[in-house]
Structure formats: C-alpha cells, structure tokens
Protein backbone atom coordinates (compact mmCIF):
# COMPACT_ATOMS: atom_id res chain seq x y z
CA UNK A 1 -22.75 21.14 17.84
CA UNK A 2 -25.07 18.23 17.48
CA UNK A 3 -25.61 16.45 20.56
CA UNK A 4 -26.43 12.33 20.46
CA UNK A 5 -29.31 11.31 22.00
CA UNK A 6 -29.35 9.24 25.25
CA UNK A 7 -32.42 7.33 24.11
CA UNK A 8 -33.63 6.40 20.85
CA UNK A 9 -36.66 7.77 19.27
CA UNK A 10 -40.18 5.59 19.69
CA UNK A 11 -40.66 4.59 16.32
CA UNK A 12 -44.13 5.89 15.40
CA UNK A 13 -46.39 3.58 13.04
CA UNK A 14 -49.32 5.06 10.94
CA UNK A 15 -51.69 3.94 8.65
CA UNK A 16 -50.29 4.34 5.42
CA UNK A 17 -47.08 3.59 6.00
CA UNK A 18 -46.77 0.44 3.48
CA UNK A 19 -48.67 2.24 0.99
CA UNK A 20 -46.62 5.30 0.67
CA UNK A 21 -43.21 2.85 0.95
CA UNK A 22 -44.28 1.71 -2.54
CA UNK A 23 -44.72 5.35 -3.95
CA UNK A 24 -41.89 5.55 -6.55
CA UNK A 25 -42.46 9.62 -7.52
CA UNK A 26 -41.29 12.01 -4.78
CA UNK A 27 -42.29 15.48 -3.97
CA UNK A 28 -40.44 18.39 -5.83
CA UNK A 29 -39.03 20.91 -3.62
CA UNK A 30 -40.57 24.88 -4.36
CA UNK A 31 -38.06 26.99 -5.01
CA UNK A 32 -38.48 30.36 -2.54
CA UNK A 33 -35.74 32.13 -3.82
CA UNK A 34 -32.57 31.50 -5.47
CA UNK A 35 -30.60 30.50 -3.02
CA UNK A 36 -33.28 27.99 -0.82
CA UNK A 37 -35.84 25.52 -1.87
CA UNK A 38 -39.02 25.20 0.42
CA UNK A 39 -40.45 21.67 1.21
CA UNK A 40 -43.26 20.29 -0.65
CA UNK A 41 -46.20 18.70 2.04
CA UNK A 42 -46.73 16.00 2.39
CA UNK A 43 -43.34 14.61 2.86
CA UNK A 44 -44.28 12.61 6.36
CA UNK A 45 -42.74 9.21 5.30
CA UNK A 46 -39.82 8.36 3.36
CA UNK A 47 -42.56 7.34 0.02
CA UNK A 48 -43.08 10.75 -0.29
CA UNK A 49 -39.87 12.48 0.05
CA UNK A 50 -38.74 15.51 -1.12
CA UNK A 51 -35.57 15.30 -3.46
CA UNK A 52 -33.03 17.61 -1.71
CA UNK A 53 -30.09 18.68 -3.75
CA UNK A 54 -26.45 18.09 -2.35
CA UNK A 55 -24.89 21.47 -1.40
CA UNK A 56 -28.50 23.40 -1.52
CA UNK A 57 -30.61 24.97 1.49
CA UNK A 58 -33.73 23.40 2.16
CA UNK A 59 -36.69 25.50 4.54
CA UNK A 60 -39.29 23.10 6.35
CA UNK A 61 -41.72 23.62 8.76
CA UNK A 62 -42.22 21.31 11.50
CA UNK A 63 -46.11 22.16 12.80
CA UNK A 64 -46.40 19.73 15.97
CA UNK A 65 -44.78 17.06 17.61
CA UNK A 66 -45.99 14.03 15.52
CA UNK A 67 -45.14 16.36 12.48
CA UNK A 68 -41.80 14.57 10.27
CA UNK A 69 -40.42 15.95 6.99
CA UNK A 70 -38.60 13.32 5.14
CA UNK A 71 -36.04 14.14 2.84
CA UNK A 72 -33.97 11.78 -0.27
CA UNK A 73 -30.53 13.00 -1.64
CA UNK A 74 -28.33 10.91 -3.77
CA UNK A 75 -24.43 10.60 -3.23
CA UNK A 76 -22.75 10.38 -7.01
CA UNK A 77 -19.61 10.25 -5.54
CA UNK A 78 -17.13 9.14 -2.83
CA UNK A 79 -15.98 12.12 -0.33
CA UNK A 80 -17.01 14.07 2.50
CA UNK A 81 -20.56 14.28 4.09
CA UNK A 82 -21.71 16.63 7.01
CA UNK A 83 -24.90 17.69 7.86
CA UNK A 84 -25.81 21.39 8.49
CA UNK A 85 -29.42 21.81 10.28
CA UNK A 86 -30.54 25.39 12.35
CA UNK A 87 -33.22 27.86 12.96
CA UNK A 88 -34.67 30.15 9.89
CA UNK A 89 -34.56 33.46 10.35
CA UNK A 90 -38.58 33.29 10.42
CA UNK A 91 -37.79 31.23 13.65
CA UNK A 92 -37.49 33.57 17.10
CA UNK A 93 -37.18 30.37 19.24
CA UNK A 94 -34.60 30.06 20.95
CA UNK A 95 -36.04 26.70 22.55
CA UNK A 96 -36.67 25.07 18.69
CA UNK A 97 -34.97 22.03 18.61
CA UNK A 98 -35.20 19.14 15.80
CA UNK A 99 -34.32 16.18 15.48
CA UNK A 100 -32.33 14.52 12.42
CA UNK A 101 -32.19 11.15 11.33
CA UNK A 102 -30.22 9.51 8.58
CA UNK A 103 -31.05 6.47 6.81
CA UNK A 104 -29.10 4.30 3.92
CA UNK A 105 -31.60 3.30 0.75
CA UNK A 106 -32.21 -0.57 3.43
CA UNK A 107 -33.43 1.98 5.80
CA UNK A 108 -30.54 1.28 8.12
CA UNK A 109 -30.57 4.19 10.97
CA UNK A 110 -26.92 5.91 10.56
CA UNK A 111 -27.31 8.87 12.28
CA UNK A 112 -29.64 10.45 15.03
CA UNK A 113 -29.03 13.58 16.81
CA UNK A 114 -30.78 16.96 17.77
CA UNK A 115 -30.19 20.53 17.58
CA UNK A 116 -31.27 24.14 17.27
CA UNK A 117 -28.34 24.81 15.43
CA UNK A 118 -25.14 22.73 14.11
CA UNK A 119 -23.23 20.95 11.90
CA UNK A 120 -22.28 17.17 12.42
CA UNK A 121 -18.95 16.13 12.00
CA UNK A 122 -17.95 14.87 8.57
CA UNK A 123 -18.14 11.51 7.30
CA UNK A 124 -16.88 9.39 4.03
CA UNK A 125 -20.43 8.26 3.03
CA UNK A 126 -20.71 5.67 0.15
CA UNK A 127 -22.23 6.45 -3.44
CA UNK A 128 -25.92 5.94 -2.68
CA UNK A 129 -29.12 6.78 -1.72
CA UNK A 130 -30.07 8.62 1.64
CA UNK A 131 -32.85 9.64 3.46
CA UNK A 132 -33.08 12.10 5.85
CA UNK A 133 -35.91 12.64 8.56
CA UNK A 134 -36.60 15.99 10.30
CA UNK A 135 -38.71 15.99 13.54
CA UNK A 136 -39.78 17.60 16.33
CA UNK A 137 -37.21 16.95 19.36
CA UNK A 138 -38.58 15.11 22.09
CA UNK A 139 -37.29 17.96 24.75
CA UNK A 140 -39.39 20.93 22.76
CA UNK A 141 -42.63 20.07 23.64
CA UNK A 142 -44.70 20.29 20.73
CA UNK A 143 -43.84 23.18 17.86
CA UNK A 144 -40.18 23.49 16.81
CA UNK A 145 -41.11 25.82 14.35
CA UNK A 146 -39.36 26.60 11.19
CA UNK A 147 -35.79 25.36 10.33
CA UNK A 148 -33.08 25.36 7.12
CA UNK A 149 -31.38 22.03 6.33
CA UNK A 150 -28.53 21.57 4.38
CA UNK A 151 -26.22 18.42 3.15
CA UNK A 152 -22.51 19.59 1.95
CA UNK A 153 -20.56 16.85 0.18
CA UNK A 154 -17.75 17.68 -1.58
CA UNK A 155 -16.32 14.95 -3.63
CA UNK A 156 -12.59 13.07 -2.56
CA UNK A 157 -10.84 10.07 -3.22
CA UNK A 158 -9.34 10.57 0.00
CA UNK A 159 -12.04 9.32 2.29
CA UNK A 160 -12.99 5.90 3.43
CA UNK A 161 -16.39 4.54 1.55
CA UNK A 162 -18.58 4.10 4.86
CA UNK A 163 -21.51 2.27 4.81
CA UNK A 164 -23.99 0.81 7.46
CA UNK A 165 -21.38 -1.13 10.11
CA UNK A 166 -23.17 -4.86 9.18
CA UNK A 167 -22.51 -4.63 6.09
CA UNK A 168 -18.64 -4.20 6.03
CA UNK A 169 -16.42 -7.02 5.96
CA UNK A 170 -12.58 -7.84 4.70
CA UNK A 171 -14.02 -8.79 1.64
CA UNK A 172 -15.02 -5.19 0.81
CA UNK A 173 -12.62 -3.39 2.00
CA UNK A 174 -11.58 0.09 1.42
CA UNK A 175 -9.07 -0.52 -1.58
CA UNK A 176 -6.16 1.90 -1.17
CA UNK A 177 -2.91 2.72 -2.53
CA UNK A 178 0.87 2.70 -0.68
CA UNK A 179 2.00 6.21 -0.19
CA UNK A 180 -1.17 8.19 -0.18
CA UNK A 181 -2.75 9.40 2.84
CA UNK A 182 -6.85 8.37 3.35
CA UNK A 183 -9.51 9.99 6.34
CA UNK A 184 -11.97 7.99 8.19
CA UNK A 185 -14.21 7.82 11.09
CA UNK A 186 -15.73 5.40 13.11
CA UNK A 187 -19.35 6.58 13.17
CA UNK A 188 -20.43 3.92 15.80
CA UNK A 189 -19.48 2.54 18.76
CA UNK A 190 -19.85 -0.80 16.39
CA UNK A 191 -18.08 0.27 13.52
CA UNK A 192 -15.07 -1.26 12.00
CA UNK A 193 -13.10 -0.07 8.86
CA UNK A 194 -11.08 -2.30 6.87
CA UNK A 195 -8.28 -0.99 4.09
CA UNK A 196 -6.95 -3.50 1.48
CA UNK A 197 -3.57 -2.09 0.20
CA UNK A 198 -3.01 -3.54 -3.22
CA UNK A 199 0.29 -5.46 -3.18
CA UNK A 200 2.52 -7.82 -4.51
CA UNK A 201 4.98 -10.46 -3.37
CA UNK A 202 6.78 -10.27 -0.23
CA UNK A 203 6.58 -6.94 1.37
CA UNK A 204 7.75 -5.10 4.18
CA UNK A 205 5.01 -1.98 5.09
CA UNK A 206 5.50 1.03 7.50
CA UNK A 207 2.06 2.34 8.76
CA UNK A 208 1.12 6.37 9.86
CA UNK A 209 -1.47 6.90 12.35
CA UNK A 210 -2.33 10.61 12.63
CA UNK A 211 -5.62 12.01 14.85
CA UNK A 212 -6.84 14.71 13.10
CA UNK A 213 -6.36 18.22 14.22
CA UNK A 214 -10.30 19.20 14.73
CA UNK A 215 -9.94 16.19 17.35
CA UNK A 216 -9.46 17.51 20.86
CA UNK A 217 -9.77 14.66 23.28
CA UNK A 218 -8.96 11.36 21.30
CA UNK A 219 -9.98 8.13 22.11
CA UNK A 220 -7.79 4.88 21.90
CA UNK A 221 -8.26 2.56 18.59
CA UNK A 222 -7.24 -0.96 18.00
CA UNK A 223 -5.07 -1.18 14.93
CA UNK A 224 -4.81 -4.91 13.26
CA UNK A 225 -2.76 -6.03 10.17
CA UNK A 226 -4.10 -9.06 8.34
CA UNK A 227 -2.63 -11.18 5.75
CA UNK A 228 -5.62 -10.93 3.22
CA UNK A 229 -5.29 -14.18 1.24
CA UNK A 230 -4.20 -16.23 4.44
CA UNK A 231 -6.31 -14.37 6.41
CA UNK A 232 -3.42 -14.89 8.96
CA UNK A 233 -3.13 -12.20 11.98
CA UNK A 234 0.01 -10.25 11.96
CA UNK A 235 -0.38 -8.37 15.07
CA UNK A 236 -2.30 -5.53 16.28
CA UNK A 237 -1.78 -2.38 18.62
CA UNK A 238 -3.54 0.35 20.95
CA UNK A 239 -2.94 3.67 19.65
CA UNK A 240 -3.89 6.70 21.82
CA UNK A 241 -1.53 9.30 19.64
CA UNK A 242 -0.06 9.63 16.55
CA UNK A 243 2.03 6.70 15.69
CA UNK A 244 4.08 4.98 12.50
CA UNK A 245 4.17 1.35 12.96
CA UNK A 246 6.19 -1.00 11.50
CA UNK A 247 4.16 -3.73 9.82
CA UNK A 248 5.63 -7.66 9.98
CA UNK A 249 6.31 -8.84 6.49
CA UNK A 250 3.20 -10.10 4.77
CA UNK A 251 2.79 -11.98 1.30
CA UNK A 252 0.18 -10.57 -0.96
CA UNK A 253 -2.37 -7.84 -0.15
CA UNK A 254 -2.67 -6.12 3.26
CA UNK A 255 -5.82 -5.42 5.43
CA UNK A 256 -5.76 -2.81 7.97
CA UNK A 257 -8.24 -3.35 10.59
CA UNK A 258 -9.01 -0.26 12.96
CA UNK A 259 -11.95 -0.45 15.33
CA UNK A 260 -12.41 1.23 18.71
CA UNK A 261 -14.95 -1.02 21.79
CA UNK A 262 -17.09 0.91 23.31
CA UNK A 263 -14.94 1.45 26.33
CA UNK A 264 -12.12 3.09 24.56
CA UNK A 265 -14.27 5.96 23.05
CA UNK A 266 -12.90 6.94 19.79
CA UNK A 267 -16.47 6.99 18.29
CA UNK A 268 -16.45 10.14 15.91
CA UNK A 269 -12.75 11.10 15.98
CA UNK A 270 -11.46 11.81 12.39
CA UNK A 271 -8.26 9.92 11.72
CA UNK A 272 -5.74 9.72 9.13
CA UNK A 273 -3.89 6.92 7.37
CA UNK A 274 -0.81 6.21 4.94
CA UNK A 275 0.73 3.18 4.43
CA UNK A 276 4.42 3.25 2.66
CA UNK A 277 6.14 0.27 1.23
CA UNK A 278 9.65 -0.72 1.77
CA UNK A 279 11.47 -1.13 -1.57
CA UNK A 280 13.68 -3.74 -1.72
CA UNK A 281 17.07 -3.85 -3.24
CA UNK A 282 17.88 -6.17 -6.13
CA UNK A 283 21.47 -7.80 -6.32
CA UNK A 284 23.69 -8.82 -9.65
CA UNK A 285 23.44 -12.00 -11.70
CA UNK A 286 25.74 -10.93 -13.68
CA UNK A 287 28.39 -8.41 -15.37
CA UNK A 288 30.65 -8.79 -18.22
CA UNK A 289 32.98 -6.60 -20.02
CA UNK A 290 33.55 -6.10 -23.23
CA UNK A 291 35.01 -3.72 -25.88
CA UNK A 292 34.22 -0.03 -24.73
CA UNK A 293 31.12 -1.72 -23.35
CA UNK A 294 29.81 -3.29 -20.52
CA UNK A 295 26.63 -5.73 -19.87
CA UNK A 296 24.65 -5.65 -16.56
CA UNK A 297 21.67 -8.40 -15.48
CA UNK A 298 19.87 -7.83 -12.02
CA UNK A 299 17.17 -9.69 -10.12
CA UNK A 300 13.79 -7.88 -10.24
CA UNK A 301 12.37 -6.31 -7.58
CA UNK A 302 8.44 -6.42 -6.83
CA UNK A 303 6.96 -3.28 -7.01
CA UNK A 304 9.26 -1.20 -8.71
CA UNK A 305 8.81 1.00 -11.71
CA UNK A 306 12.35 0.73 -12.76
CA UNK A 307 15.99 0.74 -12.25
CA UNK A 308 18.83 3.61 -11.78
CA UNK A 309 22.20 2.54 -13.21
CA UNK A 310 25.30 4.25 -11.06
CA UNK A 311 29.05 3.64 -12.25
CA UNK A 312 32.25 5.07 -10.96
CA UNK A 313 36.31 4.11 -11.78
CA UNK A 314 36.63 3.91 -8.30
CA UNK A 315 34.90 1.40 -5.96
CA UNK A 316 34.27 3.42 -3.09
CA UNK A 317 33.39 7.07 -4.56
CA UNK A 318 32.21 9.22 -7.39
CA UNK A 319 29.58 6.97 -8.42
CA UNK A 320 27.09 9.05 -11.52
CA UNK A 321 23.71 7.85 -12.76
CA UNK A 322 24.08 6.61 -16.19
CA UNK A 323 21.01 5.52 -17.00
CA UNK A 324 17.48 4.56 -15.89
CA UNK A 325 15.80 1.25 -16.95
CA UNK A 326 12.46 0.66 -17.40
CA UNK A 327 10.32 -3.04 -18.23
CA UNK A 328 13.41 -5.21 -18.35
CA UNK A 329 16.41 -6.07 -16.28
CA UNK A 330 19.55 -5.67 -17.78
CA UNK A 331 21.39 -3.09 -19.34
CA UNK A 332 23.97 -2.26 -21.82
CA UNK A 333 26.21 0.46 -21.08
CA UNK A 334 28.40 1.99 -23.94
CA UNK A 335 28.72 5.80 -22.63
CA UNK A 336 32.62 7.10 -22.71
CA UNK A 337 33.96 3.95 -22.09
CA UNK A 338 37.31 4.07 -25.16
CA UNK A 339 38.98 4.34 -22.15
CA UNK A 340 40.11 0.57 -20.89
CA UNK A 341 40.10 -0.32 -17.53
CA UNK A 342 38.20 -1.18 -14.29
CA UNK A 343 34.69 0.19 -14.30
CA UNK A 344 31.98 -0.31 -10.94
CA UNK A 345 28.93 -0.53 -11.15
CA UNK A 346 25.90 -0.33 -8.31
CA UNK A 347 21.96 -0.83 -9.36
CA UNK A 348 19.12 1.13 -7.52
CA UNK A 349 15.42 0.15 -7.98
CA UNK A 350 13.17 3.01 -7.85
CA UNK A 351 8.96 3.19 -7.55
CA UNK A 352 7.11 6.07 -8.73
CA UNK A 353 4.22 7.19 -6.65
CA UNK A 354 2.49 10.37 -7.68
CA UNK A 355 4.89 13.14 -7.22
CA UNK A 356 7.21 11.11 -5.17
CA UNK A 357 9.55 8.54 -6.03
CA UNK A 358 10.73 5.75 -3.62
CA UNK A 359 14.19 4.40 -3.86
CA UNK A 360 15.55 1.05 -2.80
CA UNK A 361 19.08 0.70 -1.37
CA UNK A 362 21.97 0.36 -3.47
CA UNK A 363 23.49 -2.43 -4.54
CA UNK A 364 27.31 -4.02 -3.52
CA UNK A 365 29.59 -2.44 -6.16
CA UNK A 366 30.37 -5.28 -8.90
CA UNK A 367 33.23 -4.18 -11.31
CA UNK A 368 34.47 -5.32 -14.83
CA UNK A 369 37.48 -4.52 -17.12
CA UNK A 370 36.54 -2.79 -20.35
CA UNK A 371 38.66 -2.93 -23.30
CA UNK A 372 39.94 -0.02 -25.27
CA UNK A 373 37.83 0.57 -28.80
C-alpha cells in the first residue's frame, strides 16, 4: 500500500523550468510491446510530458536521485481514479522505491506518496487534466531503478467530482439526485465535500451514511445540512458508524456538508451517501357524484410523478386501484358504477425514481352517492 510521506518533498528548481512550462507539444510514449508503452526522455518537467493513456502500462526509468519523469493524462469523464505504481520485472530491487506526485492542470499538489509497489485508494477525480511526477524516493539513496505505472479510471456517475480542496465551495456543489446512492472521499485532512440535492418546495429528507466495506478503522466525520438558498444551518452531527439521519424540513434545495478536522481522522475513508425524500400526502378539495360517475379534485403534491386512485363500497376495507393520474389533479371515474349507491374514495401520490417508486400516505376516505344509469 502507498504510504504518505511525513515530510514534503524539497521542491527542486532548474534552469529551464519557465521555458519548458511554455512547451505546448509533449513527448509520445514508445510503444515496447502491446500491452506497455515505454517513456520518451526527456520528460523531467511537466512542459515535456509524456501523454499516458488512462487504463495503459507505462515503463520508466528513474537513473539517479535528481532524475523525475513527468507524466499528463486527461480525465473525459466523471468516476473512479486509483493509481497503480511497482517494480518492472527488469527491476531485482527489492529496496526501489519511487515517489508519485499528482498535480491538477493549476499545478495544485493532490497527491504525494511512495512505494515499491501499490495501488492508492480510489478517488472521484473531476474531468480534467493531470499530471503525474515519478521520482526517486528520498529513503533509496540514489537509483530506484526501473518501474511500471499505471492510472485505472473507470467511468461512474456515482462518484463525487473532487477537485483541489480551495477550490470547492456550496456554490459548486456535487449536484445529486434523491434516492440514488453516491461514493466519496475526503482526500485531505482539509477537504470538504458539498452535495446539492435538487428539490422543490417544502421537504422533509431522510439521510444514509454508510463507511465503505474496504474501510477497516473509520474515522469520525462531521455531517451538516444547509438550507441552500437561505444558506440557513439546519443542524449537523458526528458520525463514527453507519447512520440514517433524519433531516429538519428545509425549503428549496439541500446541501450536505461532510468534512472530517484533522483530529478526527477520516482522511481517505471511502463513504457512501443516499438521500430519500419524504412524499407527502395530498388531501380532497373536492368530490361530487353524479350519474354512474363520480368527479375527484386533490391538492398537488411537490415532487410527485402522479397520483393512484383507490375506491371501495365500504369505508374501511376492500379498497382497488382504479386508476393512475398523471400531469393534472383531478379525475373522472366512470368504471362499473350502474350500480347506485355510496362509493369511497382515497388518493395516493406516487414518485418514480429509477426502478423504484415512492408512495405517499393515503388519503382520509371521502365518499359520494352515485346514481343508477
């Protein structure tokens, strides 16, 4: 596994350096075989990087200890990241150690660990541009020989869009959906992620916390709900295990606000979130009988995708669907009703999301006489 360093890396300057930022062609990679490009020297500063494909096994070589191999990939887009860097089989070391940076396209330092072999753990990255800087590790002393670098990404619309912890804000937040789970990761000490769940109106909001599996000693995150147009605090908790949390009632959209200080060490644990709305339930303006018919109006109900119509000829049991309303509310009902009498009714609101669908509670049974045809 990769291991953090205690101490940064002394940044080395060299002459050159602003020359070869403004470079604007970087170095091919040589295919070796079919299966692993070779770097293309030089490829010392991030001017003259070699392009390395997503999902593709680079070889490098790093000759000494003020040797780097710099390295650009592009993200298309949003998903999962992780880094996969080790000794090639060329290598008999067992001391070879490198170091690996990661940069965003501002040159922002994401990422800095060492290893002589491992994978880091994954991470949402944003669509963008990347570089990544190979070096000798401070504790090899000189040659760490040949290695094999490789970024996986595999695309998701599951995954938080990280970026570069200044740079977030509520503003652009993570826009997600009610009733669909999303992954993310604090990658710093520093880092906060926001979520906007799209809403509307009044809304009452149930929240899932879940650790993920791969996640053996969990750390403690702070958890804050936000009004977003207000901007108004709603409450916030400490969460040390998986939770569901019951969110006050907010108007408009919803920001989720997890973070994790230093002291409470939940830097790098993977995390899972789902958000599900509470539907509410509509009520009766109005019902009127009629000739083998009858004529329903209901209040609507934010969020929903439509309406389930029950009746029964008894108020307290044997209710049936008989139909399901869609863009409007009110309904005609003229199914098997030559037979006069009392008929009750109760209205259900329903939301469709995905595969699932989300039903309100019923409403109070109204009833109406219906005249024979």
């Amino acid at each position: 596994m990769f291991r953090e360093k205690v101490a940064k890396l002394t940044k080395v300057m060299f002459t050159g350096l602003t020359m070869a930022l403004c470079v604007t062609a970087f170095n091919p990679a040589v295919a070796v075989k079919a299966d692993i490009l070779q770097e293309s020297e030089p490829n010392g500063n991030p001017g003259a990087a070699n392009q390395l494909p997503l999902n593709t096994w680079m070889q490098g070589t790093i000759s000494d200890r003020y040797d780097e191999d710099w390295y650009k990939f592009t993200i298309e887009q949003p998903g999962e990241t992780y880094f996969e860097l080790g000794a090639a089989a060329s290598n008999a070391s067992s001391s070879a150690k490198w170091g690996i940076t990661l940069y965003d396209a501002d040159r922002h330092q994401l990422f800095d660990s060492y290893a002589h072999y491992g994978k880091s753990t994954k991470t949402g990255w944003m669509p963008g541009t990347y570089y990544v800087k190979i070096s000798s590790n401070y504790y090899a002393y000189g040659k760490s020989g040949t290695y094999n670098l490789m970024v996986h990404n595999t695309p998701s619309d599951q995954w938080e869009k990280e970026q570069y912890y200044k740079n977030k804000n509520l503003s652009n937040a993570n826009i997600v959906s009610l009733n669909k789970q999303y992954t993310g990761k604090l990658y710093t000490g520093d880092d906060v992620d926001y979520y906007r769940f799209k809403l509307k109106g009044t809304n009452g909001v149930s929240f899932r916390f879940i650790i993920d599996d791969a996640v053996a000693n969990p750390g403690k995150w702070r958890i804050d709900f936000i009004e977003y147009s207000s901007r108004k605090s709603l409450g916030y908790y400490y969460i040390t295990t998986n939770e569901t949390l019951t969110v006050p009632r907010c108007c408009g959209d919803l920001i989720v606000e997890i973070s994790s200080p230093a002291y409470m060490s939940a830097k790098g644990d993977i995390y899972h979130i789902q958000a599900t709305g509470k539907l509410g339930a509509t009520e009766f303006t109005s019902l009127k009988g009629g000739t083998a018919k009858a004529s329903l109006r209901w209040k609507k109900v934010t969020n929903a995708t439509g309406y389930y119509i029950y009746r029964s000829t008894s108020r307290d049991s044997g209710y049936k669907k008989v139909a399901t309303v869609t863009g409007k509310t009110s309904y005609t009902d003229k199914k098997s009703l030559k037979n006069g009498g009392y008929y009750y009714y109760k209205i259900v609101a329903f939301r469709k999301s995905g595969s699932k669908v989300i039903k309100s509670a019923a409403t109070a049974s109204n009833s109406t006489y219906i005249y024979k045809k």
